[in-house]
Protein backbone atom coordinates (compact mmCIF):
# COMPACT_ATOMS: atom_id res chain seq x y z
CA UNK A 1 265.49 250.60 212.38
CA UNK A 2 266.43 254.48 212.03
CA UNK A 3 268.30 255.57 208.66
CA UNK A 4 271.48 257.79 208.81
CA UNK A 5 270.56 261.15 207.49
CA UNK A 6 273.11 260.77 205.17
CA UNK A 7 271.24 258.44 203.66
CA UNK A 8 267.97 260.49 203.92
CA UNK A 9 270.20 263.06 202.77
CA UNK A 10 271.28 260.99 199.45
CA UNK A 11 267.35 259.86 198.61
CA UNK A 12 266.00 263.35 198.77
CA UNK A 13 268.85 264.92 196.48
CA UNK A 14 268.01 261.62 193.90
CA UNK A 15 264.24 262.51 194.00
CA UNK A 16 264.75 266.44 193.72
CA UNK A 17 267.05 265.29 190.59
CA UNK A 18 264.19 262.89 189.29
CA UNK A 19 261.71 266.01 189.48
CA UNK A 20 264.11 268.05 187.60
CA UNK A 21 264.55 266.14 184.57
CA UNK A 22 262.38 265.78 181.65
CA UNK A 23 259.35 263.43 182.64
CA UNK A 24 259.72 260.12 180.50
CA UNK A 25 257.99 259.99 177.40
CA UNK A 26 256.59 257.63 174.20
CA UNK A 27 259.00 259.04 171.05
CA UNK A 28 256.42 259.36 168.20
CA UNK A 29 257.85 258.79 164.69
CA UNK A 30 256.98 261.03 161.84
CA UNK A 31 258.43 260.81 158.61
CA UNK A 32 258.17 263.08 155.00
CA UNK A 33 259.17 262.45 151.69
CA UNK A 34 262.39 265.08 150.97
CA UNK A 35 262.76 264.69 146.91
CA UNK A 36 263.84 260.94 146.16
CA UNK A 37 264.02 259.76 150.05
CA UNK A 38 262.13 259.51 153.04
CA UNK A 39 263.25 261.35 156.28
CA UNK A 40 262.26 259.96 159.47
CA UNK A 41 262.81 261.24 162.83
CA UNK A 42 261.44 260.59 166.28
CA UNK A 43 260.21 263.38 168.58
CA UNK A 44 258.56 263.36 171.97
CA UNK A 45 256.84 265.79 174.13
CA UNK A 46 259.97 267.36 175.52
CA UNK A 47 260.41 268.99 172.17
CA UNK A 48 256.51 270.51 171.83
CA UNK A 49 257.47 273.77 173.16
CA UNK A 50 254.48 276.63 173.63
CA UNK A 51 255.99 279.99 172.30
CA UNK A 52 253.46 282.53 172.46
CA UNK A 53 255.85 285.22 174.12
CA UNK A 54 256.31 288.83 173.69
CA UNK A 55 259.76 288.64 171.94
CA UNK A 56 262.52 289.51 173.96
CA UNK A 57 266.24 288.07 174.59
CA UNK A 58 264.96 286.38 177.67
CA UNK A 59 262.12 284.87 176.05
CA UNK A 60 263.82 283.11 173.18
CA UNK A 61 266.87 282.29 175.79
CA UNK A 62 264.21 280.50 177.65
CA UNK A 63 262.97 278.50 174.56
CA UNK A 64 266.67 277.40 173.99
CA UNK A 65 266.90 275.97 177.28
CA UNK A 66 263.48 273.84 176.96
CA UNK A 67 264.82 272.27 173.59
CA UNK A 68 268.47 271.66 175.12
CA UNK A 69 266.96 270.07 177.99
CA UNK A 70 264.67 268.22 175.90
CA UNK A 71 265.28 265.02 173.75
CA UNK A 72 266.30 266.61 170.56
CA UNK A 73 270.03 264.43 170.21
CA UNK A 74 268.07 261.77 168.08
CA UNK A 75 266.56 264.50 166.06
CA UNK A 76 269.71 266.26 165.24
CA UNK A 77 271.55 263.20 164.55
CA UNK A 78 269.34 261.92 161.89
CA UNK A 79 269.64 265.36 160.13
CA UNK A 80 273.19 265.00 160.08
CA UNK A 81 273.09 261.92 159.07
CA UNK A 82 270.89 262.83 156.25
CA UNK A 83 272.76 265.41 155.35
CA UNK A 84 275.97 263.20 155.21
CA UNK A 85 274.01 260.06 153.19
CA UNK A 86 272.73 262.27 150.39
CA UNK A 87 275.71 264.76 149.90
CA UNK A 88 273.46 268.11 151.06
CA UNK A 89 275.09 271.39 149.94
CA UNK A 90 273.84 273.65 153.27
CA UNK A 91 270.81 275.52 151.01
CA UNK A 92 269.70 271.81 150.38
CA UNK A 93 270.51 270.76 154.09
CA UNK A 94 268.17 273.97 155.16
CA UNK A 95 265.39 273.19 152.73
CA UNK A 96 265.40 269.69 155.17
CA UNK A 97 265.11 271.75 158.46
CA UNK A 98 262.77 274.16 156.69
CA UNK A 99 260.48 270.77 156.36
CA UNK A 100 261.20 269.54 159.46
CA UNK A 101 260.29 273.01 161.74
CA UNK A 102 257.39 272.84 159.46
CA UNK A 103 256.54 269.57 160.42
CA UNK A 104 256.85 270.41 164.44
CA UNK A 105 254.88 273.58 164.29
CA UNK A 106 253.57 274.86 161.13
CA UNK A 107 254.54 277.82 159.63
CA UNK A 108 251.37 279.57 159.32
CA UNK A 109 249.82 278.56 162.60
CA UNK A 110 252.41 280.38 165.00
CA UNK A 111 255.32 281.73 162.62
CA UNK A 112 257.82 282.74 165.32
CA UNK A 113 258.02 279.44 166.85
CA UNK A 114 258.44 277.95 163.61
CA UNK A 115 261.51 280.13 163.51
CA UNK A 116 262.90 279.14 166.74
CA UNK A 117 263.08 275.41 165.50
CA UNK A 118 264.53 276.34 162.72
CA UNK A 119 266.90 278.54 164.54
CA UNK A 120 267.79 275.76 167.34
CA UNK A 121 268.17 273.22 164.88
CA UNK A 122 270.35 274.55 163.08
CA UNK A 123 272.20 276.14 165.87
CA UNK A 124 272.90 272.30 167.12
CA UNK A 125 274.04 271.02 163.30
CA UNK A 126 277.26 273.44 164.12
CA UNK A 127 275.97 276.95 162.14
CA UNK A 128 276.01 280.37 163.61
CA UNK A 129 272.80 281.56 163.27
CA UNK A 130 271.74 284.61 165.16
CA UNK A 131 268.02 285.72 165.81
CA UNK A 132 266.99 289.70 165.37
CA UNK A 133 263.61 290.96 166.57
CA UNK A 134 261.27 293.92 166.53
CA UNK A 135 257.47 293.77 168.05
CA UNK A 136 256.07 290.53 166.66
CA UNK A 137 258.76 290.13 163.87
CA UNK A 138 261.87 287.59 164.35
CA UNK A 139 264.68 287.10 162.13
CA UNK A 140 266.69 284.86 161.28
CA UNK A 141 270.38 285.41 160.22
CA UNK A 142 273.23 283.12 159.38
CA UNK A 143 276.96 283.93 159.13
CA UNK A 144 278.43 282.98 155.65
CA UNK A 145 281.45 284.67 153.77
CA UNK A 146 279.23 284.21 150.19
CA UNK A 147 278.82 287.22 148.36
CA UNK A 148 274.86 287.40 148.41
CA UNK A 149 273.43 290.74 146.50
CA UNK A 150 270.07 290.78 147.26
CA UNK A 151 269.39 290.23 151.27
CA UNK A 152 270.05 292.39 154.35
CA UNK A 153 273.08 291.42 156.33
CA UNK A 154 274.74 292.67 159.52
CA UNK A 155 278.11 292.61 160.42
CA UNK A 156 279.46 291.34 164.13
CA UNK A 157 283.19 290.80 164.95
CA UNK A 158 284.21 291.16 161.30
CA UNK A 159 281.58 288.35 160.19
CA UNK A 160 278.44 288.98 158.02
CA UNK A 161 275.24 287.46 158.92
CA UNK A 162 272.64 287.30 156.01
CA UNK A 163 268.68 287.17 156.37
CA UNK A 164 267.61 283.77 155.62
CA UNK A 165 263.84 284.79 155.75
CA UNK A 166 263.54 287.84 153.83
CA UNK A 167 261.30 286.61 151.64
CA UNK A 168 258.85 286.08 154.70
CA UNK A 169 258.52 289.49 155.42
CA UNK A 170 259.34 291.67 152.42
CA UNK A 171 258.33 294.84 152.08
CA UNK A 172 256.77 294.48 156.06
CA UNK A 173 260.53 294.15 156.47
CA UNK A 174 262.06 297.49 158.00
CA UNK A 175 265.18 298.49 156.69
CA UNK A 176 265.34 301.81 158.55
CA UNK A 177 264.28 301.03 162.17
CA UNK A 178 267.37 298.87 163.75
CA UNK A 179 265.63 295.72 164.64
CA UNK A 180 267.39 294.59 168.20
CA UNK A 181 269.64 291.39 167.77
CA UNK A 182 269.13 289.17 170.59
CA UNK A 183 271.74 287.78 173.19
CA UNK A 184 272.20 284.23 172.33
CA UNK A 185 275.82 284.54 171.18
CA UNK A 186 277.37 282.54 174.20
CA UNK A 187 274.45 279.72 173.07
CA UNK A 188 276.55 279.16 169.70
CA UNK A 189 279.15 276.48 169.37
CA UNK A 190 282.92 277.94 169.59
CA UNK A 191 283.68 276.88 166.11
CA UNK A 192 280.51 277.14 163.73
CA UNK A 193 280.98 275.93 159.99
CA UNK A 194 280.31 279.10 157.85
CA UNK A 195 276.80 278.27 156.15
CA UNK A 196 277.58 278.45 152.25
CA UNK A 197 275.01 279.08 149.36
CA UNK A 198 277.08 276.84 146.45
CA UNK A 199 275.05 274.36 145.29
CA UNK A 200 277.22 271.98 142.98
CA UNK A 201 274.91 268.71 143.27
CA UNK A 202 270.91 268.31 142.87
CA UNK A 203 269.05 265.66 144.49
CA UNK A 204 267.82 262.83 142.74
CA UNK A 205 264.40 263.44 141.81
CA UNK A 206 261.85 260.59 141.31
CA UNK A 207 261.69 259.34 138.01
CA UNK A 208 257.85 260.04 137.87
CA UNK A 209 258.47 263.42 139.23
CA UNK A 210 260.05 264.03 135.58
CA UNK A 211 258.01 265.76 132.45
CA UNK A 212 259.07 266.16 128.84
CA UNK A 213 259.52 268.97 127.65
CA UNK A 214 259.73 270.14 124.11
CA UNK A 215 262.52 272.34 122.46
CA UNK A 216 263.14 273.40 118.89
CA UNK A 217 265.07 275.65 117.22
CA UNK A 218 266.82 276.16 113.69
CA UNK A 219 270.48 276.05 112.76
CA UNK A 220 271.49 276.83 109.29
CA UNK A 221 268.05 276.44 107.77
CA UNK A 222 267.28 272.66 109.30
CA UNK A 223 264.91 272.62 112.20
CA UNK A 224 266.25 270.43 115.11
CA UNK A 225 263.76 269.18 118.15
CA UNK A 226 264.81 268.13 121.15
CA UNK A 227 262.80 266.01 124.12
CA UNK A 228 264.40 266.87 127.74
CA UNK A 229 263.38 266.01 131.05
CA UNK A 230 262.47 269.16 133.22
CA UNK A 231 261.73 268.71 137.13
CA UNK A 232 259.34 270.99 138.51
CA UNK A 233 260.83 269.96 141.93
CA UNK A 234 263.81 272.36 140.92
CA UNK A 235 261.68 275.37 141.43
CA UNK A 236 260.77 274.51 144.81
CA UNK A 237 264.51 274.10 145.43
CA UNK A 238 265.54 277.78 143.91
CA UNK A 239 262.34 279.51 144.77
CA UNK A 240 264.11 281.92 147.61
CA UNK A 241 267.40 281.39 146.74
CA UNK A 242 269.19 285.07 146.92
CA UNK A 243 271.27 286.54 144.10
CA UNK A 244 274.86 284.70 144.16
CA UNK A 245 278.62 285.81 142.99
CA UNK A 246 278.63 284.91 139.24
CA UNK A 247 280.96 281.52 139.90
CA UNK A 248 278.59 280.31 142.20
CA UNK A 249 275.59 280.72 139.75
CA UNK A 250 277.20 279.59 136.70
CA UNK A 251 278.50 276.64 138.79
CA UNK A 252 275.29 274.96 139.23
CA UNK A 253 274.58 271.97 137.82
CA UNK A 254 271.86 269.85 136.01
CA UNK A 255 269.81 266.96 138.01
CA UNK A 256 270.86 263.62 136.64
CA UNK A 257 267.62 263.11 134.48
CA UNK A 258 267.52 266.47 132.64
CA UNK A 259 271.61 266.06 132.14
CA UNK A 260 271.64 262.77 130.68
CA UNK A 261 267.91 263.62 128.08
CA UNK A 262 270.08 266.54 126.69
CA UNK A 263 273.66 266.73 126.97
CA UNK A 264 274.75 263.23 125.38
CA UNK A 265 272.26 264.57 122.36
CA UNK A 266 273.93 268.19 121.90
CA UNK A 267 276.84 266.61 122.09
CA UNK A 268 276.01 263.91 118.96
CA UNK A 269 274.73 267.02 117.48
CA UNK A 270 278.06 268.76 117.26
CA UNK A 271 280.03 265.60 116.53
CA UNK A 272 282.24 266.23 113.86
CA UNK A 273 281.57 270.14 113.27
CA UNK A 274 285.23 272.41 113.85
CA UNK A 275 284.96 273.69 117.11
CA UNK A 276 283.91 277.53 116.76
CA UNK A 277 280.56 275.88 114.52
CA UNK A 278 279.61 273.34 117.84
CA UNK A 279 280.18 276.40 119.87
CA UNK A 280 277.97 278.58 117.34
CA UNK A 281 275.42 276.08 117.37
CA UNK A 282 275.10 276.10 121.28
CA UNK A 283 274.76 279.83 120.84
CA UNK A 284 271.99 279.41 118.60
CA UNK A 285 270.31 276.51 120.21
CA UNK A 286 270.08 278.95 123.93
CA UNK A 287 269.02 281.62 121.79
CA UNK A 288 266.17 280.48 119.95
CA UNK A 289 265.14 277.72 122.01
CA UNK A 290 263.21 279.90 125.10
CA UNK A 291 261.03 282.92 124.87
CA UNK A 292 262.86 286.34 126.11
CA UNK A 293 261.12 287.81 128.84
CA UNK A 294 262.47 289.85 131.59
CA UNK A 295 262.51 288.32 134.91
CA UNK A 296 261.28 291.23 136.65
CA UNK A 297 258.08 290.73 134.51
CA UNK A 298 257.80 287.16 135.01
CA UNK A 299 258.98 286.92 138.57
CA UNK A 300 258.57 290.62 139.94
CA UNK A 301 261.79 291.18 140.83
CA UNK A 302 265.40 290.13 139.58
CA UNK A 303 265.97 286.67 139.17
CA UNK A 304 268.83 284.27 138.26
CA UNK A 305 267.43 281.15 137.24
CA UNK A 306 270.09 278.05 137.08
CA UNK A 307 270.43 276.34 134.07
CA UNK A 308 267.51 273.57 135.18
CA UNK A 309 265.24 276.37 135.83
CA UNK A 310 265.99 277.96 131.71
CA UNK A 311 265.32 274.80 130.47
CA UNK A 312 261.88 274.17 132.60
CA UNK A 313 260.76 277.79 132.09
CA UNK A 314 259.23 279.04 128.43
CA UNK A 315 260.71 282.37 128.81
CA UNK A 316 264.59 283.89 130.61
CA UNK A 317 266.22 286.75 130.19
CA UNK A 318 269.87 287.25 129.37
CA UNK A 319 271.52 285.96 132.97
CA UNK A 320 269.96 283.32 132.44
CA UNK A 321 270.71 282.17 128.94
CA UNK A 322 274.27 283.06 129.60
CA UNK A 323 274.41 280.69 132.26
CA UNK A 324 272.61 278.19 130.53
CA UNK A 325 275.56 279.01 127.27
CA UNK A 326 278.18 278.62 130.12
CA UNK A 327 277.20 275.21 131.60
CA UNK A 328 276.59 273.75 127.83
CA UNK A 329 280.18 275.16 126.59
CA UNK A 330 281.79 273.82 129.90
CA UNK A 331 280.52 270.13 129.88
CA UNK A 332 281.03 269.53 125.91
CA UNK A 333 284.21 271.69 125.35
CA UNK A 334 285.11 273.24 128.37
CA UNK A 335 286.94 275.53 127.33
CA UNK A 336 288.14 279.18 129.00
CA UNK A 337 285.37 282.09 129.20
CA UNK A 338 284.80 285.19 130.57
CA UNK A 339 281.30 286.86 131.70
CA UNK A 340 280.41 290.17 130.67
CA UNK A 341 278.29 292.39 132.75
CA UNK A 342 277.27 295.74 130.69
CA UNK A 343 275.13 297.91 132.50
CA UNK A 344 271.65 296.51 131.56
CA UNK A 345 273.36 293.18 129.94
CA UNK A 346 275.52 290.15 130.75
CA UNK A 347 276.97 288.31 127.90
CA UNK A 348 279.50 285.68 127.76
CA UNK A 349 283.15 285.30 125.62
CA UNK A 350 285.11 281.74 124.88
CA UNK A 351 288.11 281.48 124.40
CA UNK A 352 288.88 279.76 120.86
CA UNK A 353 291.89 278.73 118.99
CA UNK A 354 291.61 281.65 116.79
CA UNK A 355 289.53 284.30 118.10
CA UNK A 356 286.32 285.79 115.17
CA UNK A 357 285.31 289.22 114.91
CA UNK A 358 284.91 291.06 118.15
CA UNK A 359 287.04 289.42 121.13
CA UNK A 360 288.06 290.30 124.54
CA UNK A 361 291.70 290.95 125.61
CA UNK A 362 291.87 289.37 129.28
CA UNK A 363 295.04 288.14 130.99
CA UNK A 364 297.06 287.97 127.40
CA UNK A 365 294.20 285.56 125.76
CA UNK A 366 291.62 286.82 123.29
CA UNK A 367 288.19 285.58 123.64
CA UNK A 368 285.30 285.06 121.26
CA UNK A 369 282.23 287.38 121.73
CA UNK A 370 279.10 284.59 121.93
CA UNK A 371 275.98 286.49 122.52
CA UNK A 372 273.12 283.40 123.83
CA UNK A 373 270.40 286.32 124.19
CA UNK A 374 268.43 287.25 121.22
CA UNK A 375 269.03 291.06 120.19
CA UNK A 376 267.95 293.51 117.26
CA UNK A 377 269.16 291.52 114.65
CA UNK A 378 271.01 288.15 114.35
CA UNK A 379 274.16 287.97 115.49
CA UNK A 380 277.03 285.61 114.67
CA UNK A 381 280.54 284.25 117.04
CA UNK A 382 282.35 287.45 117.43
CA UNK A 383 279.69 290.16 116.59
CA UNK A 384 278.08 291.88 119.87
CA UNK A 385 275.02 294.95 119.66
CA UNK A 386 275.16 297.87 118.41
CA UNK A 387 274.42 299.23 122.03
CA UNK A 388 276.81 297.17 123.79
CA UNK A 389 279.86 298.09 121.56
CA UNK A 390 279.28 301.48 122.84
CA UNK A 391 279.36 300.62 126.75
CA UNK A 392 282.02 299.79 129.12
CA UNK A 393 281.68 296.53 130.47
CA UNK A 394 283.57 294.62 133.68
CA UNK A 395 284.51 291.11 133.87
CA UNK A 396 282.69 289.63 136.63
CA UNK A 397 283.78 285.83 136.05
CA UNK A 398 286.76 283.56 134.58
CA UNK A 399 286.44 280.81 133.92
CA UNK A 400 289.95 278.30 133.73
CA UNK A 401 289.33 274.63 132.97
CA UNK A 402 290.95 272.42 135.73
């Protein structure tokens, strides 16, 4: 019996199809421990892509079109879902890709194609993220409206893309030689969210993950100790994080451990007291409770540590004090303030029912000078340095109960 050629015609195009199409494979699950939970995630051999390229527009196009052709809808999913569960901010919900490109082709063993998961994946969770390169150097950008003070950015079509990997590269990172931004643009989803740098929630940590820590300081002549839980965890979390807009910094909160072994305490502390001597003994508690050390000393460049980072480090500088002062003044009174920036010092001002000794006119209030870093001599509510009173200042954040 002789078969139409149509129908030879239909089982060659189904084999040629076959052929074409990613060859079936066993998924392989691999799993890591991200803070308090366990992320797992299958993969398969359609997503072990080779990249040992010269870099080029065509070369990273061509990786692209491996991993969309490839099985990664599973893998994407459960970081979305992940991301959904456990209420990621998008710095937290990169930390998790960070892991995961780490866990699909380790950073230090090929660092470009480490990138280029990174960059796909989170490409295909709906970011714009653009790719840059110059000889064997690739990177990586992502569009946000944050104002970030301490990263290079580029501008395209009235949006700014900021260097997520900076800190990779540093001072092998050329800021004078143009670095040539590759043509992927048509590869990025018509709408992308705008990736945002706010983080308003920590994970939850492990309990065991948890050491005491302890603080002391003295307040009208009587010594008071404290025992809070500190997270070294939170370090890892903040260790690249750039140089935020004041309300994004001040705005970030305690893990539920440390917040719950210290502010129900300050709080019995300052039971009772008139309301300028509980805010006078917050001043005194940031003040005298951490070692002053500038952060270009201890880090080696500028540093804003978040309120969970003050408490687990022995020594901060004034940003970080005065955000510490902020976040303790806003969860036991929270009441109105204003940040200071002088030139070489940021202080902070709350807004009492009767304003003491030196206070700041803004918007027809008056506002209490409360200086949490230690200076020349001892200073009380309403008294700021001797340098300071001689410098203009700016206010760089207000803050409004809602």
């Amino acid at each position: 019996m002789t078969m139409p050629l149509a129908h030879i015609a239909r089982l060659f195009f189904a084999i040629a199809i076959t052929w074409l199409l990613p060859a079936p494979c066993l998924g392989q699950q691999r799993h890591f421990d991200f803070f308090n939970e366990s992320f797992a995630f299958t993969t398969d051999s359609t997503l072990e892509v080779p990249f040992d390229d010269t870099l080029s527009s065509a070369t990273i196009r061509k990786f692209y079109a491996i991993m969309e052709n490839g099985h990664h809808g599973p893998l994407i999913q459960a970081l979305l879902e992940h991301k959904k569960t456990y209420h990621l901010n998008d710095w937290l919900y990169y930390q998790l890709v960070r892991r995961t490109a780490q866990e699909l082709s380790p950073k230090g063993e090929n660092y470009v194609r480490y990138t280029l998961y990174k960059w796909f994946f989170m490409v295909k969770s709906g970011f714009d993220a653009r790719l840059a390169y110059r000889e064997d150097q690739l990177i990586f950008y992502i569009q946000s409206k944050d104002d970030i003070a301490d990263l290079p950015y580029f501008t395209l079509d009235s949006n700014t893309y900021i260097c997520l990997n900076y800190h990779d590269y540093g001072e092998l990172f050329n800021h004078d030689n143009r670095y040539t931004l590759a043509d992927i643009g048509d590869l990025i989803a018509p709408k992308p969210h705008s990736f945002s740098y706010k983080v308003t929630r920590l994970p939850d940590f492990k309990t065991d993950s948890y050491v005491d820590k302890e603080l002391m300081f003295t307040y009208r002549g009587k010594s008071h100790h404290f025992t809070v839980k500190v997270n070294t965890e939170v370090a890892s979390i903040f260790k690249n994080y750039p140089i935020v807009d004041f309300e994004t910094y001040f705005n970030i909160p305690l893990s539920t451990q440390t917040y719950q072994s210290l502010i129900p305490v300050l709080k019995e502390q300052v039971i009772g007291l008139p309301t300028e001597k509980g805010i006078d003994f917050l001043m005194r508690f940031t003040r005298q409770a951490f070692e002053f050390e500038d952060d270009r000393i201890t880090f080696g460049q500028e540093k804003r540590m978040s309120p969970e980072e003050t408490l687990l480090n022995n020594s901060s500088d004034c940003d970080d004090r005065t955000a510490l002062f902020f976040y303790l003044v806003k969860e036991i009174y929270n009441l109105p303030m204003v940040t200071l920036r002088y030139p070489t010092h940021v202080t902070i001002a709350v807004r009492l029912d009767k304003p003491i000794g030196q206070s700041i006119e803004h918007n027809g209030y008056y506002y209490t000078i409360c200086e949490p870093t230690p200076q020349g001599r001892d200073l009380g509510l309403g008294e700021l340095s001797d340098k300071n009173r001689q410098e203009e200042y700016e206010i760089v954040y207000h803050y409004i109960p809602y």
